[in-house]
C-alpha atoms as a PDB file:
ATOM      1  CA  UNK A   1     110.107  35.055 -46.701  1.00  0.00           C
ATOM      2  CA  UNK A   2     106.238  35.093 -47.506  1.00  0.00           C
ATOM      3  CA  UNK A   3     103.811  36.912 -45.397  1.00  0.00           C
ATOM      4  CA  UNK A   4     102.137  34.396 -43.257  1.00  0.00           C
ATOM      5  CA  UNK A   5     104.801  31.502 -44.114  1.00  0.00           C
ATOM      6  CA  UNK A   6     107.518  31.006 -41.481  1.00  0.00           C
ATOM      7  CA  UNK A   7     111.153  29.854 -42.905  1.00  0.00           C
ATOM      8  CA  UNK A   8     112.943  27.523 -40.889  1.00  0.00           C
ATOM      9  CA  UNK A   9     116.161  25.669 -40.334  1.00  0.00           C
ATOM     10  CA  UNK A  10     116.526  22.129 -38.843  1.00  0.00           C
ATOM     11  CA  UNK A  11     119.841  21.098 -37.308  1.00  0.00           C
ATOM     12  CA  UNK A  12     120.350  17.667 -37.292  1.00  0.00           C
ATOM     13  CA  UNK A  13     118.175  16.857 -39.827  1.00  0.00           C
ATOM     14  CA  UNK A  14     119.506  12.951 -39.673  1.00  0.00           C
ATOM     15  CA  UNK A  15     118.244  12.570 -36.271  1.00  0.00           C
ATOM     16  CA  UNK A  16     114.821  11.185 -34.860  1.00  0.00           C
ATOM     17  CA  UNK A  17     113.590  14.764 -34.318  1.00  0.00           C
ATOM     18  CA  UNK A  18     115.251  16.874 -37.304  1.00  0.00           C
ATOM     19  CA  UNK A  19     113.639  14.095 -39.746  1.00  0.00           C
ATOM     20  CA  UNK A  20     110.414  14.571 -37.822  1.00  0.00           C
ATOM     21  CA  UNK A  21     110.731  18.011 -38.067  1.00  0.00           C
ATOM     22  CA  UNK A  22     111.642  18.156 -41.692  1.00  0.00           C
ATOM     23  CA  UNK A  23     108.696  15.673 -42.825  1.00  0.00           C
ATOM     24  CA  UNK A  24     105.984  18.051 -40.556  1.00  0.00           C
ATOM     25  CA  UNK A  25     107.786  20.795 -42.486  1.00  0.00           C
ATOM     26  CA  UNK A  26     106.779  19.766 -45.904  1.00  0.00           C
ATOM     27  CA  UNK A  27     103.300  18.901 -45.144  1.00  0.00           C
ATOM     28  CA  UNK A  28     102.265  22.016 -43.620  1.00  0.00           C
ATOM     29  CA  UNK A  29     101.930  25.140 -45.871  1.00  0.00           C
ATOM     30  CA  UNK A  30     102.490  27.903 -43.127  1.00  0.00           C
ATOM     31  CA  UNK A  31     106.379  26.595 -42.934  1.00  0.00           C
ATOM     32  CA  UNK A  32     109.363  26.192 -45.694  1.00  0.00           C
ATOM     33  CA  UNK A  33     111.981  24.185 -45.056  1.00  0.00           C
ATOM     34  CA  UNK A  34     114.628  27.367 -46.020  1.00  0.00           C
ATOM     35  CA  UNK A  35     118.006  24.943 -45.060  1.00  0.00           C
ATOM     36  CA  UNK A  36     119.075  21.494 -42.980  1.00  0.00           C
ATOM     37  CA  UNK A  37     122.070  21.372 -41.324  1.00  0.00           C
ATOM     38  CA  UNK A  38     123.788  17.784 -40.868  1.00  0.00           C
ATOM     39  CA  UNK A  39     127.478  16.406 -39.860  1.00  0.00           C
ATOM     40  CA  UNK A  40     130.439  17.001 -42.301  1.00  0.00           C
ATOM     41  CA  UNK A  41     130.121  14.360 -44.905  1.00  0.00           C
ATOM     42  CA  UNK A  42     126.787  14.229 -44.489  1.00  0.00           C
ATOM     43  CA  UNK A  43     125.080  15.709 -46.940  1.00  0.00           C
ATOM     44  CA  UNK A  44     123.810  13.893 -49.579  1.00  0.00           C
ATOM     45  CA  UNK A  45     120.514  12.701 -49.676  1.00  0.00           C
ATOM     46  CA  UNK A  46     118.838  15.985 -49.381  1.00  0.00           C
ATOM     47  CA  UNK A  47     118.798  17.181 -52.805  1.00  0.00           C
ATOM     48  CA  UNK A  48     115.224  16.468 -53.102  1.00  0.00           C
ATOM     49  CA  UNK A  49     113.901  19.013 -50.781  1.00  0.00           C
ATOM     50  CA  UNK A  50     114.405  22.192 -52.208  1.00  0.00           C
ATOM     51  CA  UNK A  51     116.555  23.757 -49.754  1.00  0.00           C
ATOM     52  CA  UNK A  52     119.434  24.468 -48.606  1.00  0.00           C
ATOM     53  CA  UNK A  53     121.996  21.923 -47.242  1.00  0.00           C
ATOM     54  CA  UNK A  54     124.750  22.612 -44.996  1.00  0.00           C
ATOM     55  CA  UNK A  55     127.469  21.161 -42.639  1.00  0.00           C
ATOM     56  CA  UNK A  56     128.037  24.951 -41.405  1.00  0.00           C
ATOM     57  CA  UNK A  57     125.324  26.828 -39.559  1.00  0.00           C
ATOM     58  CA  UNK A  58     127.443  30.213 -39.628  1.00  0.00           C
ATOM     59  CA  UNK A  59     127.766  29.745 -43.416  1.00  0.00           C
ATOM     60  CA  UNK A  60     123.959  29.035 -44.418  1.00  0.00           C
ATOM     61  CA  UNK A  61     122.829  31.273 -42.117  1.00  0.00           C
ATOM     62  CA  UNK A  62     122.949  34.815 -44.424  1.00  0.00           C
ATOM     63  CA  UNK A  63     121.521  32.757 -47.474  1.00  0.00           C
ATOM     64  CA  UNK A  64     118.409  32.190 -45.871  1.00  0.00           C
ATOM     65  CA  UNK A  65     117.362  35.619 -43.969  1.00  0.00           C
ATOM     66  CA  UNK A  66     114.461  35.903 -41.144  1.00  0.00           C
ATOM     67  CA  UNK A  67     114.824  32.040 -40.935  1.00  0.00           C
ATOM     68  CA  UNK A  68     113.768  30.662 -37.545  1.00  0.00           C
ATOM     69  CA  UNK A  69     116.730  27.554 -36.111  1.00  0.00           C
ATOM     70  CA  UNK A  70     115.491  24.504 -34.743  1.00  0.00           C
ATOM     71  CA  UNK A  71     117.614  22.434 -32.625  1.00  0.00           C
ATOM     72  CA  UNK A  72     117.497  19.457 -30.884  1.00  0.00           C
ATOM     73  CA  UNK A  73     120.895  18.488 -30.736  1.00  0.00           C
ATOM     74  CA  UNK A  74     123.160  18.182 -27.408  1.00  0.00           C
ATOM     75  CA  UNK A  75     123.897  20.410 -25.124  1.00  0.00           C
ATOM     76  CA  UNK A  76     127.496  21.349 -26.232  1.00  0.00           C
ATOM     77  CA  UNK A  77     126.042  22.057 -29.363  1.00  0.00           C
ATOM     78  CA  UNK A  78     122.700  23.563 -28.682  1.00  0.00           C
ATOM     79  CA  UNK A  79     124.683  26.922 -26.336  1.00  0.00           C
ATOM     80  CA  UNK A  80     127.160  27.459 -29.632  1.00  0.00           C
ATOM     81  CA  UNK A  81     124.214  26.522 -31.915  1.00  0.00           C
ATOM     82  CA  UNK A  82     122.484  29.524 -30.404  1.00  0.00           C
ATOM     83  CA  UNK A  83     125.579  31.810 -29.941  1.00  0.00           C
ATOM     84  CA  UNK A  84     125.692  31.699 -33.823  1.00  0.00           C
ATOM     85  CA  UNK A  85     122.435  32.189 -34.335  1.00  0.00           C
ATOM     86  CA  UNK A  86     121.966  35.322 -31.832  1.00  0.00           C
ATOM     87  CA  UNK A  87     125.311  36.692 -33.896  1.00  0.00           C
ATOM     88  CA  UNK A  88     123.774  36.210 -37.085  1.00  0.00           C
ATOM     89  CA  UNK A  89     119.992  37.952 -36.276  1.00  0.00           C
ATOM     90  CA  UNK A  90     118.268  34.319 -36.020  1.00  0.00           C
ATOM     91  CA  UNK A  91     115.668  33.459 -33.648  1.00  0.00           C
ATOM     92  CA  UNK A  92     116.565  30.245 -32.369  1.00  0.00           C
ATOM     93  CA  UNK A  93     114.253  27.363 -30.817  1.00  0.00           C
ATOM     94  CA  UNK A  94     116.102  25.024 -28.434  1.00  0.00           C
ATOM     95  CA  UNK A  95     114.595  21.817 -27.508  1.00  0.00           C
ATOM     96  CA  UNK A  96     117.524  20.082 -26.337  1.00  0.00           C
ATOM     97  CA  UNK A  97     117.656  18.126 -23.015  1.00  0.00           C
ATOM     98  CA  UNK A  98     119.790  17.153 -20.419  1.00  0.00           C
ATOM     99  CA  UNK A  99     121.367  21.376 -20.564  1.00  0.00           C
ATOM    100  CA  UNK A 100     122.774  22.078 -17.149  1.00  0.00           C
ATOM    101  CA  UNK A 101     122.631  25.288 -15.076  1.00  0.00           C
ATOM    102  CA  UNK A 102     125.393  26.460 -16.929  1.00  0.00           C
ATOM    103  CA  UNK A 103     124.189  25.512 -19.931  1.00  0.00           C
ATOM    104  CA  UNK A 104     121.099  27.234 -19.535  1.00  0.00           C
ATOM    105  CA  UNK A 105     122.464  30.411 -18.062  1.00  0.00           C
ATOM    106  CA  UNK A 106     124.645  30.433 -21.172  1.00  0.00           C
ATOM    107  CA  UNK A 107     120.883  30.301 -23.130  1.00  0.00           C
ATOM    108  CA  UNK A 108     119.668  33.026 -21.273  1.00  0.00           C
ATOM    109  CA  UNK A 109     123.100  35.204 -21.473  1.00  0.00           C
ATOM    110  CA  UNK A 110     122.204  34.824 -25.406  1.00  0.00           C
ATOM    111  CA  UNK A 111     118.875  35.949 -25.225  1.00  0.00           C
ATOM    112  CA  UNK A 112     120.097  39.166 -23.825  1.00  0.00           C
ATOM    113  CA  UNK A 113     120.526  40.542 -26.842  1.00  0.00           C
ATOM    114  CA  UNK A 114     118.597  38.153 -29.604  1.00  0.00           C
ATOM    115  CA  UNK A 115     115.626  35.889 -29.822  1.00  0.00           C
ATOM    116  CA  UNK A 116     116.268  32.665 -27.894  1.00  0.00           C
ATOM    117  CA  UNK A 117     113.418  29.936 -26.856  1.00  0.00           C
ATOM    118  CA  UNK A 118     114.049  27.326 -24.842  1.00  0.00           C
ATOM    119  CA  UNK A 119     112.125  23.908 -23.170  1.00  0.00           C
ATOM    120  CA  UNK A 120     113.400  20.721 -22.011  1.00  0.00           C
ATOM    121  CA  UNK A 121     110.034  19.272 -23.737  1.00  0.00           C
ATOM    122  CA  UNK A 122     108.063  21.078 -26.164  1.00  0.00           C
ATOM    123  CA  UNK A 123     104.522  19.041 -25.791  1.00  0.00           C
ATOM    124  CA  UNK A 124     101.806  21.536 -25.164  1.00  0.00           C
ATOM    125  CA  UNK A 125     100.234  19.167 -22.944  1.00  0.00           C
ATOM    126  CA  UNK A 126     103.014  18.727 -20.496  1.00  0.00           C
ATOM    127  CA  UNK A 127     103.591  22.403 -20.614  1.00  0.00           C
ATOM    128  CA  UNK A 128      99.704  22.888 -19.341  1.00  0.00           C
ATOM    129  CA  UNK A 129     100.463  19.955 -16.995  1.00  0.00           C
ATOM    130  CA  UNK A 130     103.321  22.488 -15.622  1.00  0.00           C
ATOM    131  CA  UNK A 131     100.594  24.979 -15.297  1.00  0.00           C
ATOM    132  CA  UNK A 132      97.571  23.198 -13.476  1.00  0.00           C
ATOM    133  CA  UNK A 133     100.108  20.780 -10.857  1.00  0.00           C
ATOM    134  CA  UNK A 134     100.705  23.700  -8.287  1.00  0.00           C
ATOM    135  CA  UNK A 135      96.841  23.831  -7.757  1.00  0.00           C
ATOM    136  CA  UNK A 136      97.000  20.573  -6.470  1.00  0.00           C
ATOM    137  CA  UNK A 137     100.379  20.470  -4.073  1.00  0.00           C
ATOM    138  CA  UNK A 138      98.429  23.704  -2.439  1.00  0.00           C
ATOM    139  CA  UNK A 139      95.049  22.555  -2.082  1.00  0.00           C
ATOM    140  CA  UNK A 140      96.976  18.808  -1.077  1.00  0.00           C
ATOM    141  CA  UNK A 141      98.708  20.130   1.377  1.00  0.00           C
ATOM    142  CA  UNK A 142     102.123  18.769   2.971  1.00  0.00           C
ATOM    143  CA  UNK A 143     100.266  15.675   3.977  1.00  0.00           C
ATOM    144  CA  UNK A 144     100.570  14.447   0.569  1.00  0.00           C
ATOM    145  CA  UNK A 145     104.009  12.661  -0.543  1.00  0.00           C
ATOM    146  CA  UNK A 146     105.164  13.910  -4.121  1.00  0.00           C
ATOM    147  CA  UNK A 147     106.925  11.313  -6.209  1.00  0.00           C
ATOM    148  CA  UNK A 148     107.608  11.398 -10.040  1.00  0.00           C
ATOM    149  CA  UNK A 149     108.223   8.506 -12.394  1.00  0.00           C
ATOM    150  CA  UNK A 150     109.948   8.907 -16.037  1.00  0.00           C
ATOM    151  CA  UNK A 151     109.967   6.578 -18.722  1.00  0.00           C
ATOM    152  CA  UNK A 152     112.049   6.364 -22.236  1.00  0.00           C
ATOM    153  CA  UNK A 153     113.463   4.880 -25.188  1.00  0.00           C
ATOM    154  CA  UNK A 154     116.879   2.859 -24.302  1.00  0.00           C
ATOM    155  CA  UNK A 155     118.973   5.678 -26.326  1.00  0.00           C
ATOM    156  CA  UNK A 156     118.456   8.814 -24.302  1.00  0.00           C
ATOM    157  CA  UNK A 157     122.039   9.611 -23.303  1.00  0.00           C
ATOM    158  CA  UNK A 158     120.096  12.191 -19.844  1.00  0.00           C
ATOM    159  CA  UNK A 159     118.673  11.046 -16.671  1.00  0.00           C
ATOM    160  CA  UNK A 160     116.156  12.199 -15.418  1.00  0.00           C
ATOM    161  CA  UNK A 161     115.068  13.770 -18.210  1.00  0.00           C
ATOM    162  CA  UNK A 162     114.605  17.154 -18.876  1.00  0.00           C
ATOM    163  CA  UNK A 163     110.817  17.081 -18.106  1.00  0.00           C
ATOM    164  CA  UNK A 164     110.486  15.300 -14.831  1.00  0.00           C
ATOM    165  CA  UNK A 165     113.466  17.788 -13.564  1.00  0.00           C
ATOM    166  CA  UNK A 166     111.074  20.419 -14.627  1.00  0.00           C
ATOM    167  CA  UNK A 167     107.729  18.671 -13.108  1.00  0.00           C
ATOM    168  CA  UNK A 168     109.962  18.352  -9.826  1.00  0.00           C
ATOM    169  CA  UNK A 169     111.163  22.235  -9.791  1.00  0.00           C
ATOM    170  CA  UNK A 170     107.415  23.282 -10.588  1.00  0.00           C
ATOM    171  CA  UNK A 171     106.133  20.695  -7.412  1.00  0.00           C
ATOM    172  CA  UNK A 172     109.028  22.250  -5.220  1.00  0.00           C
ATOM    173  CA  UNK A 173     108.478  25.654  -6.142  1.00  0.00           C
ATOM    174  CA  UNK A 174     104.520  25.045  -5.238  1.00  0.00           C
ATOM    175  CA  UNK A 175     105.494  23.433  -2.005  1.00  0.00           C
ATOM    176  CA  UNK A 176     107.943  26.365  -1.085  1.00  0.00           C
ATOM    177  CA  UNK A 177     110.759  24.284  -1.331  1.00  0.00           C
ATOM    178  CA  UNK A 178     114.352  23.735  -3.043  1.00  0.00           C
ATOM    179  CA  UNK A 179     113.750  21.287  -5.639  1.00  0.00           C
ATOM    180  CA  UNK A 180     117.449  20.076  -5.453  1.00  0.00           C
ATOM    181  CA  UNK A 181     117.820  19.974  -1.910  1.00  0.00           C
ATOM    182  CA  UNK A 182     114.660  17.531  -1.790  1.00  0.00           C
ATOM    183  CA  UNK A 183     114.837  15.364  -4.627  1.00  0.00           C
ATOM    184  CA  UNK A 184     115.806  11.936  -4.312  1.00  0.00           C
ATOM    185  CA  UNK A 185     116.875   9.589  -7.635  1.00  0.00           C
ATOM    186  CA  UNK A 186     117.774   6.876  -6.423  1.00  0.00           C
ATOM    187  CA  UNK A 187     117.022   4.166  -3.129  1.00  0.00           C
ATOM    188  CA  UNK A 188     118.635   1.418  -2.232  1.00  0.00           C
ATOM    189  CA  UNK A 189     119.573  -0.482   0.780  1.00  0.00           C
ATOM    190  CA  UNK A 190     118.248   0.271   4.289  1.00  0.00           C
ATOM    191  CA  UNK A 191     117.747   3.806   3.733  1.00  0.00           C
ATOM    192  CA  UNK A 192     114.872   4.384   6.357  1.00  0.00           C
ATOM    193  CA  UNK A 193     111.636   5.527   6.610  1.00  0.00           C
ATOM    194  CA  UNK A 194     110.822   8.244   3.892  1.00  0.00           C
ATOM    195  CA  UNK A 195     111.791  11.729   4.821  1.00  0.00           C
ATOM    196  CA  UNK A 196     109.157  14.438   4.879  1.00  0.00           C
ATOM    197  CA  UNK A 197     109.477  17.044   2.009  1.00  0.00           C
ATOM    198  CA  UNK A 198     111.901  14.464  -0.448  1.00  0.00           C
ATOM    199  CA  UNK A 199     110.496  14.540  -3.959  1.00  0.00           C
ATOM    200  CA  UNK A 200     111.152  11.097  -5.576  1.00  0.00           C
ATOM    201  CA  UNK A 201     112.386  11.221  -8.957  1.00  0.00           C
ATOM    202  CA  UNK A 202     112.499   7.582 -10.545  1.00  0.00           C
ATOM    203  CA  UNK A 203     113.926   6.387 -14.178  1.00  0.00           C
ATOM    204  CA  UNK A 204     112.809   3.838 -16.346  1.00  0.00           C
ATOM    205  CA  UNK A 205     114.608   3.255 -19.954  1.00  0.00           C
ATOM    206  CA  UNK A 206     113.535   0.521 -22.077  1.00  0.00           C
ATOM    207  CA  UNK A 207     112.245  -0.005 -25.479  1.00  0.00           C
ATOM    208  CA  UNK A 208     111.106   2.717 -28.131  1.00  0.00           C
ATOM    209  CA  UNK A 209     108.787   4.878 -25.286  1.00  0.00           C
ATOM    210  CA  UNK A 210     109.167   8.397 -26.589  1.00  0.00           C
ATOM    211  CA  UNK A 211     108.334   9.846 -23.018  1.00  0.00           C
ATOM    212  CA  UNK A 212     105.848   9.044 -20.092  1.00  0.00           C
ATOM    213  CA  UNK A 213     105.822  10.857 -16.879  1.00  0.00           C
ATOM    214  CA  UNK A 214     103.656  10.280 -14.257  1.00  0.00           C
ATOM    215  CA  UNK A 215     103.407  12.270 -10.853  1.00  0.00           C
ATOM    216  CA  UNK A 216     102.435  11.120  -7.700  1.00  0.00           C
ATOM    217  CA  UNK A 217     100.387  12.649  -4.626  1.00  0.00           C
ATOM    218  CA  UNK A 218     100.528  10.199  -1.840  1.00  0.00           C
ATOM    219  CA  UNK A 219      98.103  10.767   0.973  1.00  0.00           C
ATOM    220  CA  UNK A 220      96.474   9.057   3.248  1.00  0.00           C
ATOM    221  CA  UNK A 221      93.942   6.416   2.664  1.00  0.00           C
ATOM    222  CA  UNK A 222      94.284   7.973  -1.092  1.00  0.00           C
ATOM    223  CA  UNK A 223      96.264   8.658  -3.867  1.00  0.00           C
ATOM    224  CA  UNK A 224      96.497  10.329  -7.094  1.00  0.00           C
ATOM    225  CA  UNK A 225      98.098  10.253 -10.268  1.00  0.00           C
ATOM    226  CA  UNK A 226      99.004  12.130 -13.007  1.00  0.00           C
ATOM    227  CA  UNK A 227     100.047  10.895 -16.459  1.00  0.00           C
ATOM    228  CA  UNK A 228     101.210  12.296 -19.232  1.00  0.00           C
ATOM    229  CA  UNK A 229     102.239  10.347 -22.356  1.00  0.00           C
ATOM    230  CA  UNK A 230     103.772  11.260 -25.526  1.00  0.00           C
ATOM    231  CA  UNK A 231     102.981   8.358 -28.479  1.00  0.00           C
ATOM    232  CA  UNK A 232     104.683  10.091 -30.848  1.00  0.00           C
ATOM    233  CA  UNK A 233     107.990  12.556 -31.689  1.00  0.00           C
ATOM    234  CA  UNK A 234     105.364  14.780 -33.540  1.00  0.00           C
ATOM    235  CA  UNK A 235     103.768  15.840 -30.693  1.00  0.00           C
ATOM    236  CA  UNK A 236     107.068  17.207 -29.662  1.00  0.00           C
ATOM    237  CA  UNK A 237     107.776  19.050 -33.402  1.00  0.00           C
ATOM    238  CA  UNK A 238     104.879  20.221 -33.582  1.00  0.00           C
ATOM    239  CA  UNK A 239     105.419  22.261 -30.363  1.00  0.00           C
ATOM    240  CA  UNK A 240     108.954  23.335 -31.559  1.00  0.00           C
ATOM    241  CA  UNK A 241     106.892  24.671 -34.805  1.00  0.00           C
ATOM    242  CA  UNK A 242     104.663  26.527 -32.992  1.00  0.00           C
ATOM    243  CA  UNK A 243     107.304  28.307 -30.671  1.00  0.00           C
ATOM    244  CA  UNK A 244     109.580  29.234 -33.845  1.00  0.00           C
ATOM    245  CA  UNK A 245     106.371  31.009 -35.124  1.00  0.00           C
ATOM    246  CA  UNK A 246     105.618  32.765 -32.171  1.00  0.00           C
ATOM    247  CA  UNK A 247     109.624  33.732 -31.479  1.00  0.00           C
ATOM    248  CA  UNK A 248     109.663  35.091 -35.084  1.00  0.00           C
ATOM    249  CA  UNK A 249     107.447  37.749 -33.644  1.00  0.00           C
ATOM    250  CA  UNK A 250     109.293  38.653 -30.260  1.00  0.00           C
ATOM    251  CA  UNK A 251     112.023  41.041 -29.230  1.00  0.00           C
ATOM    252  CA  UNK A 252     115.139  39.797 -28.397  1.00  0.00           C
ATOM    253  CA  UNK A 253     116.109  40.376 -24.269  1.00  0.00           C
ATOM    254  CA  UNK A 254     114.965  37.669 -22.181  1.00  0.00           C
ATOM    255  CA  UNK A 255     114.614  33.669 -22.551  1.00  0.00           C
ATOM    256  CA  UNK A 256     111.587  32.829 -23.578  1.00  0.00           C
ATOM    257  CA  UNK A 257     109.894  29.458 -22.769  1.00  0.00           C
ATOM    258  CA  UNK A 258     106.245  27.828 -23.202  1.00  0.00           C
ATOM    259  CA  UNK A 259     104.822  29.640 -20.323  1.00  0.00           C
ATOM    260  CA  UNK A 260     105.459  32.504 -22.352  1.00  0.00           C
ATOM    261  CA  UNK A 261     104.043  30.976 -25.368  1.00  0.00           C
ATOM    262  CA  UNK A 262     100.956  29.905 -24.000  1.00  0.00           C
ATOM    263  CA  UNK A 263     100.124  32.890 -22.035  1.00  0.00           C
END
């Protein structure tokens, strides 16, 4: 690995984000692409990158040392994907959504003893969104209804996604409360008036929207609203780039996320 130049290694290189992530790759000096990893039968088509091309992370793995993983794959996949790659001395970055508590727990079990990084949505902007929102459920006050929308492409297989579960946990948390015990996803029929504390969590899929999120402070005679949008899958790489640059520098013991990152 060059000083300065940080080696990585894109699962799922056939997907929306691995291509993403491999075409960012090559146009950026501080990375290498050191190895893609794609399904069995897969492979060919990559010969033209310079690296190396796998069906087996386990196998590639020691012919590419210090290389940082990138994954954005499924769930399943993303806890062995980073089993492997704790076992092997890798820092992994997982980007995956839809993990459940399990799941994550299994993440974090990992990172106990190698470098793990982990965020249901990698955009630096929604991660400073995360940061500034429990300003404004405190200074609000409980008078002020919360209520999240999410919107995506017609293909995500998770719902709600990864990022308004993690908008709703950082409103809850602000608010003092338990973000699953309050949230409500879905209303229909004669439900009743609204119930003080709920958070509403609502889910749009249509189209090719890579991700909007919008939250909601209800008060009254007022109301605001928070949007973020993502207009490309970039934005999203490019956040995944900058954590498997930072992680290459870490210690292995805890789960790191974008908080972390970002200070």
């Amino acid at each position: 690995m060059d000083v300065g130049v940080c080696d990585v290694v894109v699962m799922g290189a056939r997907g929306r984000m691995g291509s993403a992530l491999v075409r960012l790759i090559g146009a950026d000096p501080g990375f290498r692409l050191a190895a893609v990893v794609v399904r069995p039968g897969t492979e060919a088509g990559f010969s033209g990158l310079g690296c190396q091309v796998a069906a087996d992370l386990a196998a590639v793995l020691p012919r590419v040392p210090g290389a940082v993983v990138v994954d954005f794959t499924s769930p399943v996949a993303s806890v062995d994907i980073a089993g492997i790659c704790v076992a092997a001395g890798h820092p992994v970055v997982v980007g995956t959504t839809g993990l459940s508590k399990t799941q994550t727990a299994a993440l974090a079990q990992a990172a106990e003893s190698g470098r793990v990084f982990f965020a249901p949505n990698m955009s630096v902007g929604v991660n400073v969104l995360l940061s500034v929102l429990p300003a404004l459920v405190k200074k609000l006050g409980p008078a002020y209804d919360l209520e999240i929308m999410e919107i995506h492409h017609n293909r995500k297989a998770d719902a709600p996604s990864g990022t308004a579960i993690a908008l709703g946990q950082c409103l809850a948390g602000a608010a003092g409360r338990d973000f699953d015990a309050v949230k409500t996803c879905c209303r229909e029929g004669g439900i009743g008036p609204r119930q003080g504390g709920e958070i509403g969590v609502q889910t749009l899929r249509g189209g090719d929207v890579v991700g909007d999120h919008t939250v909601y402070f209800f008060g009254p005679g007022e109301r605001i609203e928070v949007t973020h949008r993502a207009q490309s899958r970039d934005t999203l790489a490019r956040g995944a780039l900058r954590a498997a640059t930072w992680l290459s520098e870490q210690k292995p013991g805890r789960l790191y996320g974008m908080a972390d990152m970002l200070g």
